[in-house]
N, C-alpha and C. Protein backbone atom coordinates (compact mmCIF):
# COMPACT_ATOMS: atom_id res chain seq x y z
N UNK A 1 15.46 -11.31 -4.64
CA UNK A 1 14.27 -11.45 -3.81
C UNK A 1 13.05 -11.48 -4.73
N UNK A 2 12.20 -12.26 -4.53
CA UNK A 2 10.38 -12.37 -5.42
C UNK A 2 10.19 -11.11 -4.97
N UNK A 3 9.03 -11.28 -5.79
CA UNK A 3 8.09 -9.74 -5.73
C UNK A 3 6.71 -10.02 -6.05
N UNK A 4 5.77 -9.37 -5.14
CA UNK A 4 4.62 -9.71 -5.26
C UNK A 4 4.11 -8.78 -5.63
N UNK A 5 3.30 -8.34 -6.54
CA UNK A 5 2.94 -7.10 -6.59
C UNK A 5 1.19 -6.65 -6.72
N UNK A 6 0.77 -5.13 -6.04
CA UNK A 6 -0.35 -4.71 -6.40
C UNK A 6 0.12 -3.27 -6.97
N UNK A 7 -0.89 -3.51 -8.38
CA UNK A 7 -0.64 -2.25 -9.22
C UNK A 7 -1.85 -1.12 -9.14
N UNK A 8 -1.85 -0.22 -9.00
CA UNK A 8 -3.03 1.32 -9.07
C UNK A 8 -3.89 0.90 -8.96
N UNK A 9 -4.12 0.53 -6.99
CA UNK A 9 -5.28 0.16 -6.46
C UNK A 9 -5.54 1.58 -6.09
N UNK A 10 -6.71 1.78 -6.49
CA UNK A 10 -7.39 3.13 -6.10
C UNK A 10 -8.55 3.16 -5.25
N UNK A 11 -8.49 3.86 -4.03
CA UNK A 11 -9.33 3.94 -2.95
C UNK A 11 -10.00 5.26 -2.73
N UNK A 12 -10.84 5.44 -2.42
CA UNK A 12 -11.20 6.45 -1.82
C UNK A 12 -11.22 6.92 -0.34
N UNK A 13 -10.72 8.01 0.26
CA UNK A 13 -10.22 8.16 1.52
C UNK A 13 -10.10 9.98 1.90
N UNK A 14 -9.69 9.65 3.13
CA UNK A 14 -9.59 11.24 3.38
C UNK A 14 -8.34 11.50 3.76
N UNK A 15 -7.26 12.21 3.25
CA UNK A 15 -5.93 12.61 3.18
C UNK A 15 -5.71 13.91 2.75
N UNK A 16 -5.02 14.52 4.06
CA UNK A 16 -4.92 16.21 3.07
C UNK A 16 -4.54 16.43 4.81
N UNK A 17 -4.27 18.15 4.25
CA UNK A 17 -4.34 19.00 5.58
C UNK A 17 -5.11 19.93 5.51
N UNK A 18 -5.67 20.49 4.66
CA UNK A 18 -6.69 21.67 4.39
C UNK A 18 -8.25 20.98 4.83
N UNK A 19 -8.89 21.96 5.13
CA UNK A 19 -10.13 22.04 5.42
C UNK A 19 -11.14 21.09 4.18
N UNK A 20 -10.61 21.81 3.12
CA UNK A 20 -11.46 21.11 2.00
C UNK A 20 -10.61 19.69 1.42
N UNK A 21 -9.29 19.62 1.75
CA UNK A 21 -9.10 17.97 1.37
C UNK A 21 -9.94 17.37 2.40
N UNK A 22 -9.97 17.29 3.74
CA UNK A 22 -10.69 17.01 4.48
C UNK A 22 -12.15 16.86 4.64
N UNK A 23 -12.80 17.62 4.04
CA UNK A 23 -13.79 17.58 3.93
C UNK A 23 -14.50 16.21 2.60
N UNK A 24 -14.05 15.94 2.52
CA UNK A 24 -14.86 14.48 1.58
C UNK A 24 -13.59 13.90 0.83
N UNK A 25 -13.79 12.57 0.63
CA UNK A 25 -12.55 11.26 0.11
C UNK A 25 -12.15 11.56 -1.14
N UNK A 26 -11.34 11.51 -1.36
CA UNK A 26 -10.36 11.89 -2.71
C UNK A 26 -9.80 10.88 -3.29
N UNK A 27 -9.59 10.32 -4.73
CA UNK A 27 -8.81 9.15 -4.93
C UNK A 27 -7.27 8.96 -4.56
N UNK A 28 -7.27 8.56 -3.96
CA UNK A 28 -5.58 8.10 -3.67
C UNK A 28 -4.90 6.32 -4.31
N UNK A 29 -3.72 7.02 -4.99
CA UNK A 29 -3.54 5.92 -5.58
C UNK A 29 -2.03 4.97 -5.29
N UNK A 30 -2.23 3.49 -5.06
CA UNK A 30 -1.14 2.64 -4.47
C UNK A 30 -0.54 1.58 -4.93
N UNK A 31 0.44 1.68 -5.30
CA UNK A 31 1.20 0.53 -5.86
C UNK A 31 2.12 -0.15 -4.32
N UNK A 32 1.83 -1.35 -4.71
CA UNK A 32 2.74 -2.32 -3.48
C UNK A 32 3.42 -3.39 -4.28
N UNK A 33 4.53 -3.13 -3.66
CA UNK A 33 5.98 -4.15 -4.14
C UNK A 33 5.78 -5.10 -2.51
N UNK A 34 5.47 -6.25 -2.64
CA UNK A 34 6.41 -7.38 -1.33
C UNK A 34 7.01 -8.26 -1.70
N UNK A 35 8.08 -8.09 -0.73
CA UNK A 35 9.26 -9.06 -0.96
C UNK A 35 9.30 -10.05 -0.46
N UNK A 36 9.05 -11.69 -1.01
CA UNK A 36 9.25 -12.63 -0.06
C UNK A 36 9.91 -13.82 -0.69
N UNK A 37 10.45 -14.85 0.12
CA UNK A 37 10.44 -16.49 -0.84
C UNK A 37 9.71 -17.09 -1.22
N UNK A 38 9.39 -16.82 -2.47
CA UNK A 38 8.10 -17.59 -3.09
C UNK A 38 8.41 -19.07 -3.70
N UNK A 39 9.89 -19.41 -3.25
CA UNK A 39 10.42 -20.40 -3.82
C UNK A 39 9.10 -21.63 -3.71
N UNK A 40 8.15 -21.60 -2.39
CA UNK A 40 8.01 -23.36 -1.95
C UNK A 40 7.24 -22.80 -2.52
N UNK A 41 6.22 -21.40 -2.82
CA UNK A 41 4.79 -21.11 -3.70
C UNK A 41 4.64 -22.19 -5.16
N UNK A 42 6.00 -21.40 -5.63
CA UNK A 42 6.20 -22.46 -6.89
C UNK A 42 6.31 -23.64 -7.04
N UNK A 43 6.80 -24.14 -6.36
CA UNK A 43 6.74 -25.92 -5.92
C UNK A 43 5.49 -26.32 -5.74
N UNK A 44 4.98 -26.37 -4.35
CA UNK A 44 3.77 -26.98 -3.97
C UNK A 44 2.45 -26.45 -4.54
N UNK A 45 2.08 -25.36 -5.32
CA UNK A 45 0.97 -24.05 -5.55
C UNK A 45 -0.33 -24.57 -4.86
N UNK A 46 0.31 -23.96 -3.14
CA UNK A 46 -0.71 -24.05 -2.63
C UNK A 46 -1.19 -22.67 -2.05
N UNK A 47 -1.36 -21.88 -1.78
CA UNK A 47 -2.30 -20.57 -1.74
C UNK A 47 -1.71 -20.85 -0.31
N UNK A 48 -1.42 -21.50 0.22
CA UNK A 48 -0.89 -21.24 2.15
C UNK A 48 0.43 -20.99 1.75
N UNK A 49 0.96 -21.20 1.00
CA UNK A 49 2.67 -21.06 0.89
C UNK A 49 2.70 -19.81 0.43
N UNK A 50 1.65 -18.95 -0.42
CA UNK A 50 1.68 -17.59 -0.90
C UNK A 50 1.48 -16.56 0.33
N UNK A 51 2.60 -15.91 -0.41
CA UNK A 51 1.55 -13.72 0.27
C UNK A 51 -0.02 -13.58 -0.65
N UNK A 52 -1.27 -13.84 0.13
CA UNK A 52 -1.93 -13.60 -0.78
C UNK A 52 -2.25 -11.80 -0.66
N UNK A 53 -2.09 -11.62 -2.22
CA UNK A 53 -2.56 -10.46 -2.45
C UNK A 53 -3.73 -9.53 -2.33
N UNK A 54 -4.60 -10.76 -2.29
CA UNK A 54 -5.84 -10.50 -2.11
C UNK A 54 -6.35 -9.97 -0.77
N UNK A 55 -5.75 -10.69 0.23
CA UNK A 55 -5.72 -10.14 1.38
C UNK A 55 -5.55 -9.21 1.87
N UNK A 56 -4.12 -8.80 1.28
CA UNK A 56 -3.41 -7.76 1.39
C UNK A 56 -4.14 -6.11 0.58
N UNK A 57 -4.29 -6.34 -0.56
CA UNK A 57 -4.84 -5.26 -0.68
C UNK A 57 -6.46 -5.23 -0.01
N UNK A 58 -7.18 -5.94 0.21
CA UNK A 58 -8.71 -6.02 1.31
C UNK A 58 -8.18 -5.45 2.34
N UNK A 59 -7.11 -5.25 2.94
CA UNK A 59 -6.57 -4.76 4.22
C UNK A 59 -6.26 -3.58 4.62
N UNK A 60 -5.62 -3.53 2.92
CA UNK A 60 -5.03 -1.81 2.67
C UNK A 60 -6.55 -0.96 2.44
N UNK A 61 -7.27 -1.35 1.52
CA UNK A 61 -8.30 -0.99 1.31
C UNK A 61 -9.11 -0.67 2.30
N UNK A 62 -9.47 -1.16 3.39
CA UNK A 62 -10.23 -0.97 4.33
C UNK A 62 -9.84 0.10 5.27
N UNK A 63 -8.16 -0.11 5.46
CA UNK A 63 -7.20 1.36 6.10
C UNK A 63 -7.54 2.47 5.53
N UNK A 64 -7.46 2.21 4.31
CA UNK A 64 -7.39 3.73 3.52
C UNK A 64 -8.84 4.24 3.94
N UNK A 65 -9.80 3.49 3.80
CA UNK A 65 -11.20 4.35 3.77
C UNK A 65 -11.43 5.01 5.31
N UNK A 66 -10.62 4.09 6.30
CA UNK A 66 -11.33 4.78 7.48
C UNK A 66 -10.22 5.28 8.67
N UNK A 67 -8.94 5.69 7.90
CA UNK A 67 -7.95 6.16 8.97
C UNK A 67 -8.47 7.77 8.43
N UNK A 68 -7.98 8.43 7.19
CA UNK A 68 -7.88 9.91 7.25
C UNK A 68 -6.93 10.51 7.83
N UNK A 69 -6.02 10.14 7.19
CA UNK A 69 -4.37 10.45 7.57
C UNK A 69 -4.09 12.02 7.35
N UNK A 70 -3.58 12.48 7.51
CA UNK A 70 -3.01 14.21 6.98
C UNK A 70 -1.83 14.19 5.54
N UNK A 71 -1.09 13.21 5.97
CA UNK A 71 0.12 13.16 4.81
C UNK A 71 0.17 11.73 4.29
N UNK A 72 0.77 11.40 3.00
CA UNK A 72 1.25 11.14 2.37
C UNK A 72 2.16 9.65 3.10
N UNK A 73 2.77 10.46 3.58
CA UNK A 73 3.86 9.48 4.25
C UNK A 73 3.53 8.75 5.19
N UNK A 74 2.88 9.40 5.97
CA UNK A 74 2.07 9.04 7.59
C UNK A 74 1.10 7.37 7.21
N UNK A 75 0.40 7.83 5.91
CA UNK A 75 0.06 6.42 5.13
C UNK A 75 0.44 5.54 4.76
N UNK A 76 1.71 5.94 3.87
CA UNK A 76 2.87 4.73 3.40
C UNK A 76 3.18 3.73 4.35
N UNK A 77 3.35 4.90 5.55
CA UNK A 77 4.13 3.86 6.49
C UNK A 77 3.07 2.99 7.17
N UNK A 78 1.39 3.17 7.16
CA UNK A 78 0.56 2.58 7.55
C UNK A 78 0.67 1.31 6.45
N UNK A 79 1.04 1.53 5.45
CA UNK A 79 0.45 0.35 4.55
C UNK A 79 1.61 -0.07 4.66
N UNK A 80 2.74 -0.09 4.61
CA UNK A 80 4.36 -0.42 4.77
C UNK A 80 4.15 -1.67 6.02
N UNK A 81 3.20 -1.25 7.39
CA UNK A 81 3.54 -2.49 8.34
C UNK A 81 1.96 -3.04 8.18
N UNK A 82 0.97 -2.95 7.37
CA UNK A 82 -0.08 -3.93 7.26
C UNK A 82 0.66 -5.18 6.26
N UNK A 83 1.57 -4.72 5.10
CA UNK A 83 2.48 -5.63 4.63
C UNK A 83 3.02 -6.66 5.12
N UNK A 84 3.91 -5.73 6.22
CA UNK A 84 5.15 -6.96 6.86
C UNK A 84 4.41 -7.57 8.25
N UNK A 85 3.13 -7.16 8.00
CA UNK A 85 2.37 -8.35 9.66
C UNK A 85 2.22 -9.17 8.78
N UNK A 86 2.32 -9.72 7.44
CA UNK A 86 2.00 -10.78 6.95
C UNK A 86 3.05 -11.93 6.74
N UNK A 87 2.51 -13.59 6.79
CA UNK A 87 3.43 -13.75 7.38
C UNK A 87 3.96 -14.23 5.74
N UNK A 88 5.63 -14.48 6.21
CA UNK A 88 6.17 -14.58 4.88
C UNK A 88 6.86 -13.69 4.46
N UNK A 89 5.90 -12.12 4.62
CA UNK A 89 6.44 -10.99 3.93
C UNK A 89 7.79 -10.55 5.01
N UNK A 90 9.50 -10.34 4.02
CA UNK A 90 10.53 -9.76 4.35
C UNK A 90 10.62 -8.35 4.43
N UNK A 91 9.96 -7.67 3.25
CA UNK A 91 9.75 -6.28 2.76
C UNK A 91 8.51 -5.43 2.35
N UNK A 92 8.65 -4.28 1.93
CA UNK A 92 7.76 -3.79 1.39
C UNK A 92 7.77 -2.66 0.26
N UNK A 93 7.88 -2.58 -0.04
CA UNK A 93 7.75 -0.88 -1.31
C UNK A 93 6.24 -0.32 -1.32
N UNK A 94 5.94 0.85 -1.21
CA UNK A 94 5.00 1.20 -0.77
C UNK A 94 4.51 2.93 -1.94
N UNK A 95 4.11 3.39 -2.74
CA UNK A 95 3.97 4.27 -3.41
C UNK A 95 2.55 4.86 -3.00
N UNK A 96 2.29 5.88 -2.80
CA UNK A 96 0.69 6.67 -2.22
C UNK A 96 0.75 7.97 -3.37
N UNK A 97 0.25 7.90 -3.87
CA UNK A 97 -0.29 9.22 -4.87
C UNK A 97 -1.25 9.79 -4.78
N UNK A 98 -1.44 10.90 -4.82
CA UNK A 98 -2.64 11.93 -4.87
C UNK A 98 -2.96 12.78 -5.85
N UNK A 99 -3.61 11.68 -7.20
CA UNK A 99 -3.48 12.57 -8.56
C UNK A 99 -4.65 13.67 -8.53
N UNK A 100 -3.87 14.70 -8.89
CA UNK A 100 -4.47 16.23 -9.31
C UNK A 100 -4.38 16.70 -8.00
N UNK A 101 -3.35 16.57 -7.26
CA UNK A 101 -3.66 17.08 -5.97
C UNK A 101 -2.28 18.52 -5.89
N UNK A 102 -1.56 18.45 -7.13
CA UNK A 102 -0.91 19.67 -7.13
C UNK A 102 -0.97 20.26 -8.94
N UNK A 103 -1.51 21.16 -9.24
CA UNK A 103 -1.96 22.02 -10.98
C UNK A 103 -0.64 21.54 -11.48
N UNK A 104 -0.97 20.87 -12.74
CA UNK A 104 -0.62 20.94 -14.15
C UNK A 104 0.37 19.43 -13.68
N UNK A 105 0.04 18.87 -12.25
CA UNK A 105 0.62 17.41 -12.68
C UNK A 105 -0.49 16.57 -12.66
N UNK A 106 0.14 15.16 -12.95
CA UNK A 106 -0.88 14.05 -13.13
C UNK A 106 -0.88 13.81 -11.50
N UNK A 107 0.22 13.80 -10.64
CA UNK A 107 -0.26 13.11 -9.37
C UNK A 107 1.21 13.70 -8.41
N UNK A 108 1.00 13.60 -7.40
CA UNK A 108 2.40 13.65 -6.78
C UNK A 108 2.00 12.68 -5.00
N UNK A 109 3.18 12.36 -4.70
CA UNK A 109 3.14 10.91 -3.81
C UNK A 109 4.49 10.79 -3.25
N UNK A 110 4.77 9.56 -2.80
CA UNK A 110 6.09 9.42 -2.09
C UNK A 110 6.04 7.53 -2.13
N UNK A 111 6.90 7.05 -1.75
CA UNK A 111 7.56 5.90 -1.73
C UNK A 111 8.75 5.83 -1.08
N UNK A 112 8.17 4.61 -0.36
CA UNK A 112 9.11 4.07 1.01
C UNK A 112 9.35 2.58 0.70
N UNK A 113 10.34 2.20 1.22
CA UNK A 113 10.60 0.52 1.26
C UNK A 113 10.84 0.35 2.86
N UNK A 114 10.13 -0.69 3.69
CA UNK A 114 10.24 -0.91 5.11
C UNK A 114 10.76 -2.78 4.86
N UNK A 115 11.43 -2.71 5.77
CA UNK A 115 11.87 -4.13 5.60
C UNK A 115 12.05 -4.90 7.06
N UNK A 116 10.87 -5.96 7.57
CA UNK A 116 11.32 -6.90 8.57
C UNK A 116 12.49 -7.11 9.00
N UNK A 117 13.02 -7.17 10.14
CA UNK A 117 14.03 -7.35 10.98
C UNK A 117 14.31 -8.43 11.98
N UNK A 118 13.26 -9.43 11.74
CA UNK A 118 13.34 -10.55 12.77
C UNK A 118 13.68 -11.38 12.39
């Protein structure tokens, strides 16, 4: 399967469960894997035959700043189906990090893969 990828797009947002994550946007950080046939992309290179990325992360980006999720996951899976409404896209891989959000690591996060069914 292709792979489209966005690497450590970093947003600012509100994610946490405590009073003080809550209280003002924290960097949260996202890597996206999509899976699609990019076969005719390569053929014709016309930007309608692509997943554009660009889109896609403008989309994610705009989620992140104004949902204010509680967890981790609850997000993934938000960015997991802004992915697969696109059209083209089969899959998704989805990584959410919250660096310095637990002492003496660089980041801790989760990762999901959601995959179209139609």
């Amino acid at each position: 399967m292709d792979q489209v990828f966005i690497k450590d797009l970093l947003v600012r947002g509100i994610i946490g469960i405590s009073d003080l994550e809550r209280s003002q946007p924290q960097d949260i950080v996202i890597n996206i894997t999509i899976y699609a046939d990019l076969h005719k992309a390569g053929e014709t290179d016309r930007i309608e035959d692509c997943v554009n990325y660009r889109t896609v992360a403008k989309k994610v980006y705009a989620h992140v700043e104004k949902i204010g999720r509680y967890t981790v996951e609850a997000l993934a899976a938000d960015i997991a189906s802004i992915c697969l409404a696109e059209p083209g896209v089969q899959g998704a891989k989805v990584r959410v990090e919250k660096p310095g959000a637990v002492r003496f690591s660089r980041s801790v996060g989760v990762e999901i893969e959601r995959f179209n069914h139609r």
